[in-house]
C-alpha atoms as a PDB file:
ATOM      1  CA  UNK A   1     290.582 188.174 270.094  1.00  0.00           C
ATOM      2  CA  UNK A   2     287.597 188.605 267.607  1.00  0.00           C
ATOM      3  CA  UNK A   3     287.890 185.972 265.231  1.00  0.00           C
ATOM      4  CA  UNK A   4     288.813 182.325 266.117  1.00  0.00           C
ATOM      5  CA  UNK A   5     287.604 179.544 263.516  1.00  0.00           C
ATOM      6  CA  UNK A   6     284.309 179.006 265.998  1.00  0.00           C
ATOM      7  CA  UNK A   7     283.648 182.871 266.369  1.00  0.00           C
ATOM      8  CA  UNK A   8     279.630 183.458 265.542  1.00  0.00           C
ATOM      9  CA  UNK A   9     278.585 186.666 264.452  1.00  0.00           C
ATOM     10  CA  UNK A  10     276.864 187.045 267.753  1.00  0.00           C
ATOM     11  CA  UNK A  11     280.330 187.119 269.534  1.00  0.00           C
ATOM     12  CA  UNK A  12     281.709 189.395 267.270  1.00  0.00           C
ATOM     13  CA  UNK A  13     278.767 192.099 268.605  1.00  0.00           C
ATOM     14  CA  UNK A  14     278.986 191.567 271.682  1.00  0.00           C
ATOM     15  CA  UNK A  15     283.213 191.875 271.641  1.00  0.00           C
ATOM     16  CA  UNK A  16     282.185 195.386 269.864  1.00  0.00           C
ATOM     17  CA  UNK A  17     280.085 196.884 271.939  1.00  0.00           C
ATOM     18  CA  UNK A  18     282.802 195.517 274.949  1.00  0.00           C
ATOM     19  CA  UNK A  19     285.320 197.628 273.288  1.00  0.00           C
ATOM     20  CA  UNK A  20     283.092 200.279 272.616  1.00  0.00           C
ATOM     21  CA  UNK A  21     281.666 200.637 276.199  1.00  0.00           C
ATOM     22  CA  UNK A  22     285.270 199.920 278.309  1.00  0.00           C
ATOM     23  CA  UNK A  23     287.601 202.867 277.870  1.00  0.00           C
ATOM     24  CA  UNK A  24     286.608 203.190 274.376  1.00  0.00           C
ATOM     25  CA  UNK A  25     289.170 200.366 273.308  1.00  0.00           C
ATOM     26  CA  UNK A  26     287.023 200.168 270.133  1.00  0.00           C
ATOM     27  CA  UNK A  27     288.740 203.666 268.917  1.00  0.00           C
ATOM     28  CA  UNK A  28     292.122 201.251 268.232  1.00  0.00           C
ATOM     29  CA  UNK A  29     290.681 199.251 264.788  1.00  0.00           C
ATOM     30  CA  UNK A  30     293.703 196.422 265.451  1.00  0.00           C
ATOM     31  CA  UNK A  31     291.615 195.592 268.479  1.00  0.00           C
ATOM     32  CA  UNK A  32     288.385 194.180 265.862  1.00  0.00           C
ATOM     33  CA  UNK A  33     290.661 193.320 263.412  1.00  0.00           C
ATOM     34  CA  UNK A  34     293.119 190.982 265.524  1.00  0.00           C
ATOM     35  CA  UNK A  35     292.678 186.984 264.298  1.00  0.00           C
ATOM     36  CA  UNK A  36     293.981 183.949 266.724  1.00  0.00           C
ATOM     37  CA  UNK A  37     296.970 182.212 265.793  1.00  0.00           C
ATOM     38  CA  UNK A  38     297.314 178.745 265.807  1.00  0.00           C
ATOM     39  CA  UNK A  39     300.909 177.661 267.200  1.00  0.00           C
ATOM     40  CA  UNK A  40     301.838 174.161 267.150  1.00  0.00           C
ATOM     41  CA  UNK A  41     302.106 172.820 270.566  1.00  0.00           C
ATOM     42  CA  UNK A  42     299.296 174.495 272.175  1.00  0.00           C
ATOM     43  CA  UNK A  43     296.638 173.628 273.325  1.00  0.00           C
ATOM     44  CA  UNK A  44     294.305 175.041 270.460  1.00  0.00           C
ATOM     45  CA  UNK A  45     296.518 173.644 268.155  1.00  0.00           C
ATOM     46  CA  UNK A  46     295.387 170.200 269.726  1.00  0.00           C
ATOM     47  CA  UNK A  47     292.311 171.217 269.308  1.00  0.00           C
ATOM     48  CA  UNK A  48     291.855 172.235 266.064  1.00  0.00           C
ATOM     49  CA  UNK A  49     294.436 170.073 264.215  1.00  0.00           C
ATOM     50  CA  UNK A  50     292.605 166.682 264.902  1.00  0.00           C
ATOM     51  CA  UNK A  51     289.837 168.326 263.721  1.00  0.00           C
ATOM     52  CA  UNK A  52     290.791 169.180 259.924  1.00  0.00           C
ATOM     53  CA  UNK A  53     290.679 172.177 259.898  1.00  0.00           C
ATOM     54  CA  UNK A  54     291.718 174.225 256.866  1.00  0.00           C
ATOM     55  CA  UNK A  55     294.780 176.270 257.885  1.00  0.00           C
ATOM     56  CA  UNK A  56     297.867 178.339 256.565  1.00  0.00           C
ATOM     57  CA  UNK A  57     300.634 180.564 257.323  1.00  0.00           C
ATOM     58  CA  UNK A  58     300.662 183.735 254.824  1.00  0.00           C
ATOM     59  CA  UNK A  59     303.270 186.185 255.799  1.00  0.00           C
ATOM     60  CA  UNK A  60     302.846 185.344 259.021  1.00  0.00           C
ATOM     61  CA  UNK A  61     299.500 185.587 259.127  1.00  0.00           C
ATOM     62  CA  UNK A  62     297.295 181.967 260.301  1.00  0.00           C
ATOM     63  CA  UNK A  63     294.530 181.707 257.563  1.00  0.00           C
ATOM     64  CA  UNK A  64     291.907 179.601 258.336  1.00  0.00           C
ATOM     65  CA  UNK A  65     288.483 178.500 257.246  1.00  0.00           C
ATOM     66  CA  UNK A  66     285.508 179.748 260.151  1.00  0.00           C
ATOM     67  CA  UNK A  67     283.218 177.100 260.577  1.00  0.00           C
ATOM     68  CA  UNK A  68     280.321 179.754 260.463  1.00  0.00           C
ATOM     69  CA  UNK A  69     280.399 181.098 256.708  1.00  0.00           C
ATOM     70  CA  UNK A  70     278.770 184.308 257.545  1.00  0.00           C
ATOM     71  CA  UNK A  71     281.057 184.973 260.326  1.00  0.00           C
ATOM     72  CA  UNK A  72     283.921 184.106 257.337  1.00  0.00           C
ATOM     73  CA  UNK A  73     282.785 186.904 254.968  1.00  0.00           C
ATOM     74  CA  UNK A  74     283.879 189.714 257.372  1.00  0.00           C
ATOM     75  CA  UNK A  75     287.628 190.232 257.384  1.00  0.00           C
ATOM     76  CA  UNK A  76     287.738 190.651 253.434  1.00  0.00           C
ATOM     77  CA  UNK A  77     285.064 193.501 253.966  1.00  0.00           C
ATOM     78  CA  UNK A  78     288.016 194.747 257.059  1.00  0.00           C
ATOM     79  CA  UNK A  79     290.849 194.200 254.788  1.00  0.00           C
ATOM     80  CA  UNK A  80     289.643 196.041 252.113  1.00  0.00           C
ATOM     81  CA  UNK A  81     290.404 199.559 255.073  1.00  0.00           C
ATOM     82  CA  UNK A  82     293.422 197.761 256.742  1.00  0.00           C
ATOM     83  CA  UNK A  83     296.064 199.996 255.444  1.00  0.00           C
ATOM     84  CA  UNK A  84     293.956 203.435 256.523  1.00  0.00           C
ATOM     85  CA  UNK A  85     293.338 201.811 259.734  1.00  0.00           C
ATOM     86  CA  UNK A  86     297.345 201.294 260.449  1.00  0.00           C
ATOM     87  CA  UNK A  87     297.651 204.518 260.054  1.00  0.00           C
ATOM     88  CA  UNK A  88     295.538 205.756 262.151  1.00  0.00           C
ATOM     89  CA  UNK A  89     296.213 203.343 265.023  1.00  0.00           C
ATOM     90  CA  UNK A  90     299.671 204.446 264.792  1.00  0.00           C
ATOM     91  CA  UNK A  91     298.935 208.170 265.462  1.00  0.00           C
ATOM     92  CA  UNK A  92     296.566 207.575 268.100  1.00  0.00           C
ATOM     93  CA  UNK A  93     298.662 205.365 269.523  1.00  0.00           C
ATOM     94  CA  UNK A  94     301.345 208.146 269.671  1.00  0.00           C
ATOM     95  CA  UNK A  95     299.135 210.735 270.844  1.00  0.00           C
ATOM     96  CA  UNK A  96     298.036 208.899 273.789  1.00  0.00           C
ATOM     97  CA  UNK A  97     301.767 208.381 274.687  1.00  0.00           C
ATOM     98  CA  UNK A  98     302.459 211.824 274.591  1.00  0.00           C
ATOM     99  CA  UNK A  99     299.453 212.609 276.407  1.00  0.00           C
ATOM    100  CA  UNK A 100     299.832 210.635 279.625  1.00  0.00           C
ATOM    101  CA  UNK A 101     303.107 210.705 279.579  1.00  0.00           C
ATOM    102  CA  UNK A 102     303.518 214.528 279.568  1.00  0.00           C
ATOM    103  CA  UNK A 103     299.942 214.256 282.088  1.00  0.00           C
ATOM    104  CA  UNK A 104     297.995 216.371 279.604  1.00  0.00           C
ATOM    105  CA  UNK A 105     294.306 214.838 279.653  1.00  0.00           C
ATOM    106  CA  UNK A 106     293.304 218.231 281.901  1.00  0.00           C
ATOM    107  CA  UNK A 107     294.312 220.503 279.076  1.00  0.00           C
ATOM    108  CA  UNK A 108     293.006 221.610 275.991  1.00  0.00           C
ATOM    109  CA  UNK A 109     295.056 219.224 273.940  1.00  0.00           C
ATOM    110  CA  UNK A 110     293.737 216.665 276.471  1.00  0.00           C
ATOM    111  CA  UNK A 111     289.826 217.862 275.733  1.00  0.00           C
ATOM    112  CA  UNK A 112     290.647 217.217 272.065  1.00  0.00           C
ATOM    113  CA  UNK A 113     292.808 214.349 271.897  1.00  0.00           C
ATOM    114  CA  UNK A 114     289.568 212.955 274.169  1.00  0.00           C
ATOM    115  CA  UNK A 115     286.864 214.103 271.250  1.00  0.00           C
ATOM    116  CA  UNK A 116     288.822 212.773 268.667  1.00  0.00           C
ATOM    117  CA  UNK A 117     288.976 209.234 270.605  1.00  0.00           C
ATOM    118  CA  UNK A 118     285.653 209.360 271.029  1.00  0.00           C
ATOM    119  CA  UNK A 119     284.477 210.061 267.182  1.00  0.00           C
ATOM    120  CA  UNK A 120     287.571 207.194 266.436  1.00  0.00           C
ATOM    121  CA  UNK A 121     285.641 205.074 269.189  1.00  0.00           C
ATOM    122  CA  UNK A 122     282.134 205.376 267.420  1.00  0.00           C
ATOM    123  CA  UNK A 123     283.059 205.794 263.458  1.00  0.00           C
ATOM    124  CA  UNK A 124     285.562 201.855 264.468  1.00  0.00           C
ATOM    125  CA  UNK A 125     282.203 200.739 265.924  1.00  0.00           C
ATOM    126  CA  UNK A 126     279.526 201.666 263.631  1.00  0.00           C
ATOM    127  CA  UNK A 127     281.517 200.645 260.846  1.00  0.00           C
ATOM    128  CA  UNK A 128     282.973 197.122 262.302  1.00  0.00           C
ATOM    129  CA  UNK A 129     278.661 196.318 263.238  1.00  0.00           C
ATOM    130  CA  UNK A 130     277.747 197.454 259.311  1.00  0.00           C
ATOM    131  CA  UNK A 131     280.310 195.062 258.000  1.00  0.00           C
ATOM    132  CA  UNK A 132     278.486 192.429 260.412  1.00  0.00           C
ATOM    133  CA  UNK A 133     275.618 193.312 259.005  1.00  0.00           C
ATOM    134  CA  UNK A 134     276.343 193.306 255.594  1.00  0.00           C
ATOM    135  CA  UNK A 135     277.594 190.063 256.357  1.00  0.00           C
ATOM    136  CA  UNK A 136     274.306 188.849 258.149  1.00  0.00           C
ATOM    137  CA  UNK A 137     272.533 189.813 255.099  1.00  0.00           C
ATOM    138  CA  UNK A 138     274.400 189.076 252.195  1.00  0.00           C
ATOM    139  CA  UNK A 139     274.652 192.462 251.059  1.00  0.00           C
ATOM    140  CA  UNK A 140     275.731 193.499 247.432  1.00  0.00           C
ATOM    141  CA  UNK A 141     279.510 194.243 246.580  1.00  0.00           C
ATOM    142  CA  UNK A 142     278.472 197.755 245.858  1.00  0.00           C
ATOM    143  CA  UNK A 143     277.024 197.856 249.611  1.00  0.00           C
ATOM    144  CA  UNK A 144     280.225 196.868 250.922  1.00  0.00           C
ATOM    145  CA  UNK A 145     282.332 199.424 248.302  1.00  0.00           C
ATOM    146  CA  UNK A 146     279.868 202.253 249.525  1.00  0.00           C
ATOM    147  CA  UNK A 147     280.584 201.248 253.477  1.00  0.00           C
ATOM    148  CA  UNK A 148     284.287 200.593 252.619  1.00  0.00           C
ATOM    149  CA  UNK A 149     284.406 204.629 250.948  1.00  0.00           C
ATOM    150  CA  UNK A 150     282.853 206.096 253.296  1.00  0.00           C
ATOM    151  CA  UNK A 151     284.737 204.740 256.216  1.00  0.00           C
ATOM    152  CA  UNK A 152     287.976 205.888 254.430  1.00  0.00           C
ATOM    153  CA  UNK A 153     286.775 209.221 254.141  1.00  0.00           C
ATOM    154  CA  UNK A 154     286.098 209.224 257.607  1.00  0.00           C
ATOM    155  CA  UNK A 155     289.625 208.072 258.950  1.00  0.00           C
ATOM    156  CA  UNK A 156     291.155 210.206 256.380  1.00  0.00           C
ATOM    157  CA  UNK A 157     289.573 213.271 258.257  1.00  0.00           C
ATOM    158  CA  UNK A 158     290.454 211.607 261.479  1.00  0.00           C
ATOM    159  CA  UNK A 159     294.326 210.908 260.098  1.00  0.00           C
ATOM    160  CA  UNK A 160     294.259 214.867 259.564  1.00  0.00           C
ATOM    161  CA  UNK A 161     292.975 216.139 263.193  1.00  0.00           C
ATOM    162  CA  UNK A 162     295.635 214.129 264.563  1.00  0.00           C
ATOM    163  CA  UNK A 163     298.617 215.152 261.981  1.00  0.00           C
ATOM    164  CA  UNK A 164     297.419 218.806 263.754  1.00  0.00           C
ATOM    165  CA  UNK A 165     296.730 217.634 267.294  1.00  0.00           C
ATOM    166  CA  UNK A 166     300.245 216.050 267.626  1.00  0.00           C
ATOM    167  CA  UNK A 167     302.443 219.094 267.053  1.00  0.00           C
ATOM    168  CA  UNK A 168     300.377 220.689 269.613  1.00  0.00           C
ATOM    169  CA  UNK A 169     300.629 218.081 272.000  1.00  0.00           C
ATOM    170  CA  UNK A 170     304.434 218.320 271.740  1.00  0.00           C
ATOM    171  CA  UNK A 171     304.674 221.640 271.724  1.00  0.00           C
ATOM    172  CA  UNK A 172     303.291 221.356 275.714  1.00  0.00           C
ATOM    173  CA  UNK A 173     305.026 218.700 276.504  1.00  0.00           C
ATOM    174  CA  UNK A 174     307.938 218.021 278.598  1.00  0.00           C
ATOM    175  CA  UNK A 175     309.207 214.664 277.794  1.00  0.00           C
ATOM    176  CA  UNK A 176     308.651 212.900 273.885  1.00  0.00           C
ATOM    177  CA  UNK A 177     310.410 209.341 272.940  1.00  0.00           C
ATOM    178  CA  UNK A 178     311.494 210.947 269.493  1.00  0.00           C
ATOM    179  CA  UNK A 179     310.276 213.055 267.107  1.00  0.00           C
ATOM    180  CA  UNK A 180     306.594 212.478 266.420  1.00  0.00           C
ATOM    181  CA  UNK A 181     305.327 212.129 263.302  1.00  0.00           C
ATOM    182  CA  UNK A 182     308.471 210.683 261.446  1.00  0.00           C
END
């Protein structure tokens, strides 16, 4: 969970670079974008009710206020690529179904599906670190529209290696939940 209203900057590197560096986790964007909810009748609830913090439900989503106000300007700067980033979680997310289900990591498919994780891996990284760092220092709206474009350009290619990685995966595959792709 990267962002909880105490979360420092600091923790949000060093729960990058964990999802970088541990079976590339970092190549799923829901993974940095995920944000704590705050359930009534837990125990940080407790916490954090008593405490006054400023919280709300938006379409099921807990907004709060971080205590840190750098830490607070980051998820605008990842909300500004959520939509591209659904996307793409969705068809890697299928992909790696169909590969380990259908045991396909040894196979060409495999050895591609693998270099695309591992651009997804890096281009999730460098850009989740920038928007830190553009954070950190303040940096100017046309910094973050510049760093917002370009990441979109690079899921957009990603979006299209997978839309032609997929029908090859299936096409050597033994066993798919439903028709990929849909």
């Amino acid at each position: 969970m990267n962002f909880n209203p105490e979360t420092t900057c600091d923790e949000l590197e060093n729960s990058a670079r964990f999802l970088r560096e541990n079976y590339e986790e970092a190549s799923t964007f829901y993974y940095f974008y995920s944000k704590m909810g705050i359930y009534e009748g837990t125990k940080i609830y407790d916490k954090y009710a008593n405490t006054g913090l400023d919280y709300r439900i938006l379409n099921e989503n807990y907004l709060y206020n971080f205590y840190d106000k750098t830490t607070a300007n980051i998820p605008p700067i990842l909300e500004l690529v959520a939509d591209h980033t659904w996307i793409i979680d969705f068809l890697h997310f299928e992909a790696t179904q169909l590969i380990y289900m259908n045991q396909l990591m040894g196979t060409s498919v495999g050895k591609k599906y693998t270099d695309i994780r591992k651009k997804l891996n890096d281009q999730n990284y460098e850009f989740f670190m920038n928007a830190v760092n553009l954070a950190r220092n303040k940096g100017s709206q046309a910094a973050i529209y510049d760093l917002v474009d370009d990441f979109k350009a690079k899921v957009n290619r990603s979006i299209a290696e997978y839309k032609q990685l997929i029908p090859q995966i299936v096409s050597q595959s033994k066993y798919i939940i439903r028709e990929p792709l849909e």
